[in-house]
N, C-alpha and C. Protein backbone atom coordinates (compact mmCIF):
# COMPACT_ATOMS: atom_id res chain seq x y z
N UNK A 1 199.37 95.21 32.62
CA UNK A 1 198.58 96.30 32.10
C UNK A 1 197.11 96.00 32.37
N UNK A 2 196.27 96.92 32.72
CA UNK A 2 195.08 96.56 32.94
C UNK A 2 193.90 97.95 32.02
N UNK A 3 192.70 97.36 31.99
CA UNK A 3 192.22 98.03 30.95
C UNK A 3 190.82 98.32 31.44
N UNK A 4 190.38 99.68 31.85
CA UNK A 4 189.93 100.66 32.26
C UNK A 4 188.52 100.93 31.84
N UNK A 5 187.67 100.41 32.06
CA UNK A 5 186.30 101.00 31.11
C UNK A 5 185.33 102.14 31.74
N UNK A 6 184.36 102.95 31.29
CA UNK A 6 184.31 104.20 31.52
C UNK A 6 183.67 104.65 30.86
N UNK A 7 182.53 105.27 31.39
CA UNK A 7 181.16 105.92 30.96
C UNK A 7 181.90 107.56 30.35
N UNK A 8 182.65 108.10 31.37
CA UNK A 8 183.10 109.12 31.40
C UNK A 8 183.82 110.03 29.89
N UNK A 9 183.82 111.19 29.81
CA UNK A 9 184.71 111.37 28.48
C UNK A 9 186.13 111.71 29.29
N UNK A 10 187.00 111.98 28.20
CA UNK A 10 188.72 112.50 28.49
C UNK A 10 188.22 113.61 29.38
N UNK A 11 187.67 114.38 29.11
CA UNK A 11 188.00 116.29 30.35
C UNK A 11 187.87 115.50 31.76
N UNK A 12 186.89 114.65 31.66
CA UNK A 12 186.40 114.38 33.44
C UNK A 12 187.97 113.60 33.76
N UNK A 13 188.37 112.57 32.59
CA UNK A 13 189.17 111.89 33.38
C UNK A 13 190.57 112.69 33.52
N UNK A 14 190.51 113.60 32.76
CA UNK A 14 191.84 114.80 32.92
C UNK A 14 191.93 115.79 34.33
N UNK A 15 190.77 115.84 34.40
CA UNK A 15 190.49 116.27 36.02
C UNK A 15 190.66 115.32 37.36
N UNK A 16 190.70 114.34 37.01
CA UNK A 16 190.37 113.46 38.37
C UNK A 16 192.03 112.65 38.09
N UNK A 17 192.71 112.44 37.19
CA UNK A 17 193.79 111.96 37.41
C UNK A 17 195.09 112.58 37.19
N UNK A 18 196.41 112.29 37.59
CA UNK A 18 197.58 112.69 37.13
C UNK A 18 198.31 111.67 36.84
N UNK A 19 199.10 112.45 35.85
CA UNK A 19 199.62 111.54 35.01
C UNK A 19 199.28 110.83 33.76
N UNK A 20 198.16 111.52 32.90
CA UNK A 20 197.64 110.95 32.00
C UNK A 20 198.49 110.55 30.92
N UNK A 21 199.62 111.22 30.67
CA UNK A 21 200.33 110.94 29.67
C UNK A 21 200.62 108.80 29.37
N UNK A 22 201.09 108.76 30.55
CA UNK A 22 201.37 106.99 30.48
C UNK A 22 200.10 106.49 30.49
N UNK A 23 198.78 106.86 30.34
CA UNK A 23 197.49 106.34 29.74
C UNK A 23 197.07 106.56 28.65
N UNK A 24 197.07 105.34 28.33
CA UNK A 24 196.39 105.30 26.11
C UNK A 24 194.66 105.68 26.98
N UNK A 25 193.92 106.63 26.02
CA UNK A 25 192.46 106.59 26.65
C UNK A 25 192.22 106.36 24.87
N UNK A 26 191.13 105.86 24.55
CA UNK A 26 190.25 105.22 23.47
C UNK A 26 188.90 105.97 23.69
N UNK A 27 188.61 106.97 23.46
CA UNK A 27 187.13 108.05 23.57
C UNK A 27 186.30 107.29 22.50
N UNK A 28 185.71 106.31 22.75
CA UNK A 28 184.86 106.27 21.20
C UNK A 28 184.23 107.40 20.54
N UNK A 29 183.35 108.08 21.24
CA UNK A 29 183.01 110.05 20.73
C UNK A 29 184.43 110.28 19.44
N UNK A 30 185.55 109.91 20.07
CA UNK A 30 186.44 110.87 19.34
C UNK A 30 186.83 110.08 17.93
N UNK A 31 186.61 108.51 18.15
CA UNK A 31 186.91 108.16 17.45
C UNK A 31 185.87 107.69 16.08
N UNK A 32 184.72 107.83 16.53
CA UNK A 32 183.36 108.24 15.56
C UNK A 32 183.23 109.55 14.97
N UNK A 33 183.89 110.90 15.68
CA UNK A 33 184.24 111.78 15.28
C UNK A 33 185.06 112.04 14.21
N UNK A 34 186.52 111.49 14.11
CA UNK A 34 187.64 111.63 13.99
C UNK A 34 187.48 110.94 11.99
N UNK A 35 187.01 110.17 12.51
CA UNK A 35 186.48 108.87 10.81
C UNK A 35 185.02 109.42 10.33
N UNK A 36 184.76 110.80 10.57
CA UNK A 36 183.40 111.88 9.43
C UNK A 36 181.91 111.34 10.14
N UNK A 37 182.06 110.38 10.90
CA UNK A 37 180.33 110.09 11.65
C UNK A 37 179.69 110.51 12.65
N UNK A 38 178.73 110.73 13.08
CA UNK A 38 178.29 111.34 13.98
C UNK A 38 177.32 109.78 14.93
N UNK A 39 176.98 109.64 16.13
CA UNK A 39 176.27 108.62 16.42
C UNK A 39 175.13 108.75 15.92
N UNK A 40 174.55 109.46 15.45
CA UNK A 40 173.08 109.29 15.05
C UNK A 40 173.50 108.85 13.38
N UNK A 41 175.00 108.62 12.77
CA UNK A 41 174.68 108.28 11.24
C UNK A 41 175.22 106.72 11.23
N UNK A 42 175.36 106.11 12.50
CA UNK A 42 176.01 104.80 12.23
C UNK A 42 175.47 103.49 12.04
N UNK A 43 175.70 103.43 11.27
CA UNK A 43 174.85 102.40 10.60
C UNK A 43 175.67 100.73 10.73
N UNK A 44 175.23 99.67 10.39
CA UNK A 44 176.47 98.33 10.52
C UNK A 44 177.41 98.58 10.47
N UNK A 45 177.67 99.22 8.78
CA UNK A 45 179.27 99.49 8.25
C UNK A 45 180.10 100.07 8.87
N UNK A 46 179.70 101.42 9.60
CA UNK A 46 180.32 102.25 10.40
C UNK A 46 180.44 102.03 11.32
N UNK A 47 179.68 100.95 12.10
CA UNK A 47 179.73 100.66 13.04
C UNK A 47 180.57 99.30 13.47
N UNK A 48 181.03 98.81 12.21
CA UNK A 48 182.03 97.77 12.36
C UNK A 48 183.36 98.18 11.86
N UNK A 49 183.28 99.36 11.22
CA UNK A 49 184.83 100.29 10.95
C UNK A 49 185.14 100.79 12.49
N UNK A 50 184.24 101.26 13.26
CA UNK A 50 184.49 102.00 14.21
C UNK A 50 185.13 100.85 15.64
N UNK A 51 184.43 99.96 15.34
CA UNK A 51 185.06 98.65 16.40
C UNK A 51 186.16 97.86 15.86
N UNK A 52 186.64 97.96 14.99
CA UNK A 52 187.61 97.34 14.21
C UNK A 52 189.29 98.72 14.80
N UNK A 53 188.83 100.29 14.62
CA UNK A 53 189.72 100.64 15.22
C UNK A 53 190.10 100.44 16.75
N UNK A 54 188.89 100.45 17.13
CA UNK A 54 188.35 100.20 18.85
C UNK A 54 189.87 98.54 18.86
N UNK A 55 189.77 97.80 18.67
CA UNK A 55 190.07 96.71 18.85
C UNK A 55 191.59 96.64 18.24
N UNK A 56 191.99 97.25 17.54
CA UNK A 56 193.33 97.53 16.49
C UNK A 56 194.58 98.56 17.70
N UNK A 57 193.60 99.96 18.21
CA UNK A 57 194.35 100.02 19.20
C UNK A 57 194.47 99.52 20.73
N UNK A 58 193.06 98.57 20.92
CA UNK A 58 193.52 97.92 22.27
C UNK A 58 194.67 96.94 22.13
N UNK A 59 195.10 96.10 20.79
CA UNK A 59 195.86 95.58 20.68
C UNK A 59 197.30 96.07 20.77
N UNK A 60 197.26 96.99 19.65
CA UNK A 60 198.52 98.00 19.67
C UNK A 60 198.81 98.70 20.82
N UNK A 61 198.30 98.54 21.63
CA UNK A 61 198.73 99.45 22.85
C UNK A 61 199.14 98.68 23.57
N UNK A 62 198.73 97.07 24.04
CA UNK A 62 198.77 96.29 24.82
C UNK A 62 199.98 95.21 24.72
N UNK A 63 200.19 95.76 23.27
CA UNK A 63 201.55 95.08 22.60
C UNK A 63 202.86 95.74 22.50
N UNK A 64 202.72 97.14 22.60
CA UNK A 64 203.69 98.33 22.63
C UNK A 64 204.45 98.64 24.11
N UNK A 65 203.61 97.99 25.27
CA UNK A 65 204.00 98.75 26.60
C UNK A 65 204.23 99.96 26.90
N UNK A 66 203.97 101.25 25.98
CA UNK A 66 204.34 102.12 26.22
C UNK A 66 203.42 102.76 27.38
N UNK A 67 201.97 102.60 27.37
CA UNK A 67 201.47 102.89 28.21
C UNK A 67 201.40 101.60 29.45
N UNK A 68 201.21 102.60 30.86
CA UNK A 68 200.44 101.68 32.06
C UNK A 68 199.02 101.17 32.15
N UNK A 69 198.55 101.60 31.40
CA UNK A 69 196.96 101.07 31.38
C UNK A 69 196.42 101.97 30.04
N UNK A 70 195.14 100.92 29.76
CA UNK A 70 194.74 101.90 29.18
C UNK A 70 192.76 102.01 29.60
N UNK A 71 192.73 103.20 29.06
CA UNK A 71 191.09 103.56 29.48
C UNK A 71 190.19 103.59 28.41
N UNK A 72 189.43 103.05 28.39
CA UNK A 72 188.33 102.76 27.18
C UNK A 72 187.35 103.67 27.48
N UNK A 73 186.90 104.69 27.04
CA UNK A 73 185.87 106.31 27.64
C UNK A 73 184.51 106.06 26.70
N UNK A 74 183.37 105.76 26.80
CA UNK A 74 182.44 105.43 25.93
C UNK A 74 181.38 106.03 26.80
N UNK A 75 180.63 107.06 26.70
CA UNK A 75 179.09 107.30 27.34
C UNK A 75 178.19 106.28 27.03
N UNK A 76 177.79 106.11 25.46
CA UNK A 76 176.98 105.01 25.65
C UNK A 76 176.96 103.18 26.00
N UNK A 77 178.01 102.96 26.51
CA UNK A 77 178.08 101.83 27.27
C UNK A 77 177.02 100.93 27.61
N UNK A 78 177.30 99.63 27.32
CA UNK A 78 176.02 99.02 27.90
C UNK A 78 176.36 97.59 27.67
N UNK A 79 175.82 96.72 28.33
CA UNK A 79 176.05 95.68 29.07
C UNK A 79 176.92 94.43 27.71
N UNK A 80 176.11 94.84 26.27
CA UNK A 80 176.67 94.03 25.44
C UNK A 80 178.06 94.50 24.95
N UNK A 81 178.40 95.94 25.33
CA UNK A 81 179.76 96.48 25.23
C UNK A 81 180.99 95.93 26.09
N UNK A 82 180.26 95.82 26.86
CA UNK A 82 181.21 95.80 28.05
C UNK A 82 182.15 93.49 27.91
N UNK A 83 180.62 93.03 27.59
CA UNK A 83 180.56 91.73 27.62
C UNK A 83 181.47 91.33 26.29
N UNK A 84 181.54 92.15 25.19
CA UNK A 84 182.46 92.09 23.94
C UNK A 84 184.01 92.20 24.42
N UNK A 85 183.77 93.55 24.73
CA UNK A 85 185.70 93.84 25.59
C UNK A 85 186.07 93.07 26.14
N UNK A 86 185.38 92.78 27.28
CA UNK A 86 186.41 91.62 28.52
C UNK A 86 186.20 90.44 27.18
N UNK A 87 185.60 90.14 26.38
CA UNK A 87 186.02 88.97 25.74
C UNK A 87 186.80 88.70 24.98
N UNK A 88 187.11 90.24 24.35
CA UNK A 88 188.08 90.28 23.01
C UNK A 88 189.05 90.42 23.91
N UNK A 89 189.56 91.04 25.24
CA UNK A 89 190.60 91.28 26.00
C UNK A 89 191.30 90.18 26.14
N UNK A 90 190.45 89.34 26.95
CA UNK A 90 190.77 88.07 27.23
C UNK A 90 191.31 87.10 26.56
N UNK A 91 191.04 87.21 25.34
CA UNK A 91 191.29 86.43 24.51
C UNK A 91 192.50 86.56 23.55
N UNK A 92 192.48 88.00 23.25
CA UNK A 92 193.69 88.41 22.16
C UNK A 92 194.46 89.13 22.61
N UNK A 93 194.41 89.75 24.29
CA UNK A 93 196.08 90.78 24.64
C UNK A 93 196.39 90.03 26.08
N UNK A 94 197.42 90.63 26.48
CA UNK A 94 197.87 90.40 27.78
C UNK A 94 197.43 91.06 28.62
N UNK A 95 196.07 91.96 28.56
CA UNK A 95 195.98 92.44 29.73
C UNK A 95 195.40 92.05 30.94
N UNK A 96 196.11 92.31 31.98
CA UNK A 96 195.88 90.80 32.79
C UNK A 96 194.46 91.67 33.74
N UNK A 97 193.60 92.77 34.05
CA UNK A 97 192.34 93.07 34.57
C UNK A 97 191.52 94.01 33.47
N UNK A 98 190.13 93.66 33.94
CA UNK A 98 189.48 94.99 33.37
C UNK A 98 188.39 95.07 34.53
N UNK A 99 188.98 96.66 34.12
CA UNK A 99 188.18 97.48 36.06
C UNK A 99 187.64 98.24 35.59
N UNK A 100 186.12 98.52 35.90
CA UNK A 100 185.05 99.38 35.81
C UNK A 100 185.53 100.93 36.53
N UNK A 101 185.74 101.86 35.85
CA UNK A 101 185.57 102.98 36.38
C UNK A 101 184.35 103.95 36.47
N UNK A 102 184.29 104.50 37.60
CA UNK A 102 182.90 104.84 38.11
C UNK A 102 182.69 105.71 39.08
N UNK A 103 181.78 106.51 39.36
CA UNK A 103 181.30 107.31 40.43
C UNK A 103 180.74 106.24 40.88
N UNK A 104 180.54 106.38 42.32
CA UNK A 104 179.86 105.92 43.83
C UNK A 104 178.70 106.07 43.52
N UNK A 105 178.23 104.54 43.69
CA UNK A 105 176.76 104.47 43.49
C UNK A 105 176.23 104.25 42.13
N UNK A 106 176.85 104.34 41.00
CA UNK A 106 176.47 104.56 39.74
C UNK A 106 176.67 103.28 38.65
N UNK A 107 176.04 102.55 38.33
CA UNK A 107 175.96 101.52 37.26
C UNK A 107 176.40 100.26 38.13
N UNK A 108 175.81 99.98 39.08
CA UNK A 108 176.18 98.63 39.89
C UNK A 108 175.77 98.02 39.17
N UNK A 109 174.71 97.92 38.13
CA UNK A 109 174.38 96.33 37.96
C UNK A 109 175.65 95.88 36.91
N UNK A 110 176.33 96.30 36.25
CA UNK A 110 177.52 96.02 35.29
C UNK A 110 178.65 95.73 36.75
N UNK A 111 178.40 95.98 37.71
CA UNK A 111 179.99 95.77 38.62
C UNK A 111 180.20 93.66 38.16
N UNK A 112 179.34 93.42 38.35
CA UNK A 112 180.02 91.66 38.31
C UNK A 112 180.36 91.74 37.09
N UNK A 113 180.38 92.27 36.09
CA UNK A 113 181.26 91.78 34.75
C UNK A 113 182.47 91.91 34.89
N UNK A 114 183.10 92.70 35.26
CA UNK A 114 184.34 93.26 35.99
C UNK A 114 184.79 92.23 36.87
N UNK A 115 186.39 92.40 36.45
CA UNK A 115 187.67 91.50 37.79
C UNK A 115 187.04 92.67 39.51
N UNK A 116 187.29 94.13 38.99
CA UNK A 116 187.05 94.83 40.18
C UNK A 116 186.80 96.28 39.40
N UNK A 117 186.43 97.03 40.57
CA UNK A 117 185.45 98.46 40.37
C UNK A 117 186.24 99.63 41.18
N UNK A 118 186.73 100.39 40.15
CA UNK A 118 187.46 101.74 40.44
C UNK A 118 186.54 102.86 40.53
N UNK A 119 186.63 103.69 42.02
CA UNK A 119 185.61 104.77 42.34
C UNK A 119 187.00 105.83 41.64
N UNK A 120 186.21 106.90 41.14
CA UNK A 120 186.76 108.15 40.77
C UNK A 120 187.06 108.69 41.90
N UNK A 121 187.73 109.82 42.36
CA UNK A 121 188.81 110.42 43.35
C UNK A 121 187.85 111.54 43.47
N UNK A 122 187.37 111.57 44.64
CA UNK A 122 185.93 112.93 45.22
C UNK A 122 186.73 114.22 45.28
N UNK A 123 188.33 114.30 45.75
CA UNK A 123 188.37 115.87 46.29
C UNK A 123 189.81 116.08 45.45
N UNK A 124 190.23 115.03 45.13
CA UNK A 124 191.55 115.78 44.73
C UNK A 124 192.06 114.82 43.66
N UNK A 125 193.09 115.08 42.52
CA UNK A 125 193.88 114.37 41.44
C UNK A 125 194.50 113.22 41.66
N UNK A 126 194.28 112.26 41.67
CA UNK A 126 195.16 110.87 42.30
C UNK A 126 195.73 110.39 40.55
N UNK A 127 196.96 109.18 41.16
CA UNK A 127 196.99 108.44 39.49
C UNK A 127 196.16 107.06 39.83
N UNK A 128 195.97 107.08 38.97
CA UNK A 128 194.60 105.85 38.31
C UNK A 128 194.57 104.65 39.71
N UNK A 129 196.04 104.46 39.81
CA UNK A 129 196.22 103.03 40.52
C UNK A 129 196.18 103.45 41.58
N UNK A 130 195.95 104.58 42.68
CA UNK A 130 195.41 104.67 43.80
C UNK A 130 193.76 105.00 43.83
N UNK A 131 193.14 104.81 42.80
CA UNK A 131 191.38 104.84 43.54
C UNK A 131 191.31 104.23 44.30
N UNK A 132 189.84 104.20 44.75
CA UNK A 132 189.54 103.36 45.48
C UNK A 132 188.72 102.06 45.10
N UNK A 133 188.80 100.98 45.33
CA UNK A 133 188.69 100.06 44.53
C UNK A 133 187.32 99.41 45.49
N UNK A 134 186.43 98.89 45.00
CA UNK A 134 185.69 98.14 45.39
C UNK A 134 185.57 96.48 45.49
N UNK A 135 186.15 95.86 46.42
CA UNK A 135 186.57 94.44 46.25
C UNK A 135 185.91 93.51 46.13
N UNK A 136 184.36 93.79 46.67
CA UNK A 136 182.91 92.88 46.52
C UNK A 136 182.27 92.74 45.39
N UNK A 137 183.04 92.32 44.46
CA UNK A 137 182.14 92.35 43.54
C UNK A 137 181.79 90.63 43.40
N UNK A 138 180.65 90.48 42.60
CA UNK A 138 180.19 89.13 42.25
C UNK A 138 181.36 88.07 41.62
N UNK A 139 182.25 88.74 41.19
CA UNK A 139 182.87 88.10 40.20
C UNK A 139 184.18 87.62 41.53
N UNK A 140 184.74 88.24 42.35
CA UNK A 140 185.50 87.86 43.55
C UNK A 140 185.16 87.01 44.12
N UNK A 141 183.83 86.93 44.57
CA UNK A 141 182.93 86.01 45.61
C UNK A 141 182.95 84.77 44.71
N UNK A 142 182.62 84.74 43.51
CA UNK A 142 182.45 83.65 43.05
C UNK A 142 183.40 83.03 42.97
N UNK A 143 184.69 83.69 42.33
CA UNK A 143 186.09 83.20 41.90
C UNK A 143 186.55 82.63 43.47
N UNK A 144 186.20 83.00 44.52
CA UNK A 144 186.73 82.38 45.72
C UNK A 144 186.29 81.27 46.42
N UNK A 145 184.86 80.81 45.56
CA UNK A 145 184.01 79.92 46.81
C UNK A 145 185.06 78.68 46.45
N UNK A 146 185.27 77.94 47.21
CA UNK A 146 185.93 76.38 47.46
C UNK A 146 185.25 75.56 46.48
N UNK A 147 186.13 74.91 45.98
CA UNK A 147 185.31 73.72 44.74
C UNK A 147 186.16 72.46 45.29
N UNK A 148 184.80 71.89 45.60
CA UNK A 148 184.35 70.23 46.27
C UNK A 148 185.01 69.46 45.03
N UNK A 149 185.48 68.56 45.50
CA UNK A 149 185.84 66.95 44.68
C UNK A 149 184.74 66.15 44.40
């Protein structure tokens, strides 16, 4: 299972993929929504209720198999978000990647946090696991250089 991160909300990614059903997506919007807050009222508390579900269903999902992946959908994203997930991932599920999803050209400097970097589908509906993947990332190059004795 691999786990999906994403500036994007659900409509864009309902457009660009098929097959959403076998994808758990995690909208934070929906889920700050969903528990009476709005982003402009979140304060610590709410803001550690709101990552506590964040983290409750990456588990439960990753433990269930019911889905093939799942997609984490957050607009405001940002570098200490991203650096939390792959850590809590890593640490507490089996999911064995986490791949940046992305338009072309858009938020390179986050590509090395990432195993690898999924371009969104330009003309037509693909499922998730045929994007196009970007293989250069920092984190490849590094993981490959030869280590001396």
């Amino acid at each position: 299972m691999n786990l999906y991160i994403t500036r994007s909300e659900r409509d864009k990614l309902k457009k660009a993929f098929l097959n959403m059903r076998k994808q758990h997506v995690i909208s934070v919007s929906e889920i700050i929504s969903n528990m009476g807050y709005t982003p402009e009222m979140l304060d610590p508390y709410a803001s550690f209720l709101v990552n506590e579900e964040i983290k409750n269903q990456i588990r439960n999902v990753s433990r269930a198999n019911r889905a093939h992946s799942i997609i984490y959908s957050n607009p405001e994203l940002d570098e200490g978000i991203i650096r939390f997930l792959v850590f809590y991932v890593n640490e507490n599920t089996d999911i064995k990647e986490v791949i940046f999803l992305t338009d072309e050209n858009q938020d390179e400097d986050y590509y090395e946090l990432f195993n690898g970097v999924a371009l969104f589908p330009s003309v037509k509906k693909v499922h998730i696991m045929d994007c196009r993947m970007i293989e250069s990332t920092l984190f490849k190059w590094i993981h490959n250089l030869p280590v001396e004795d």
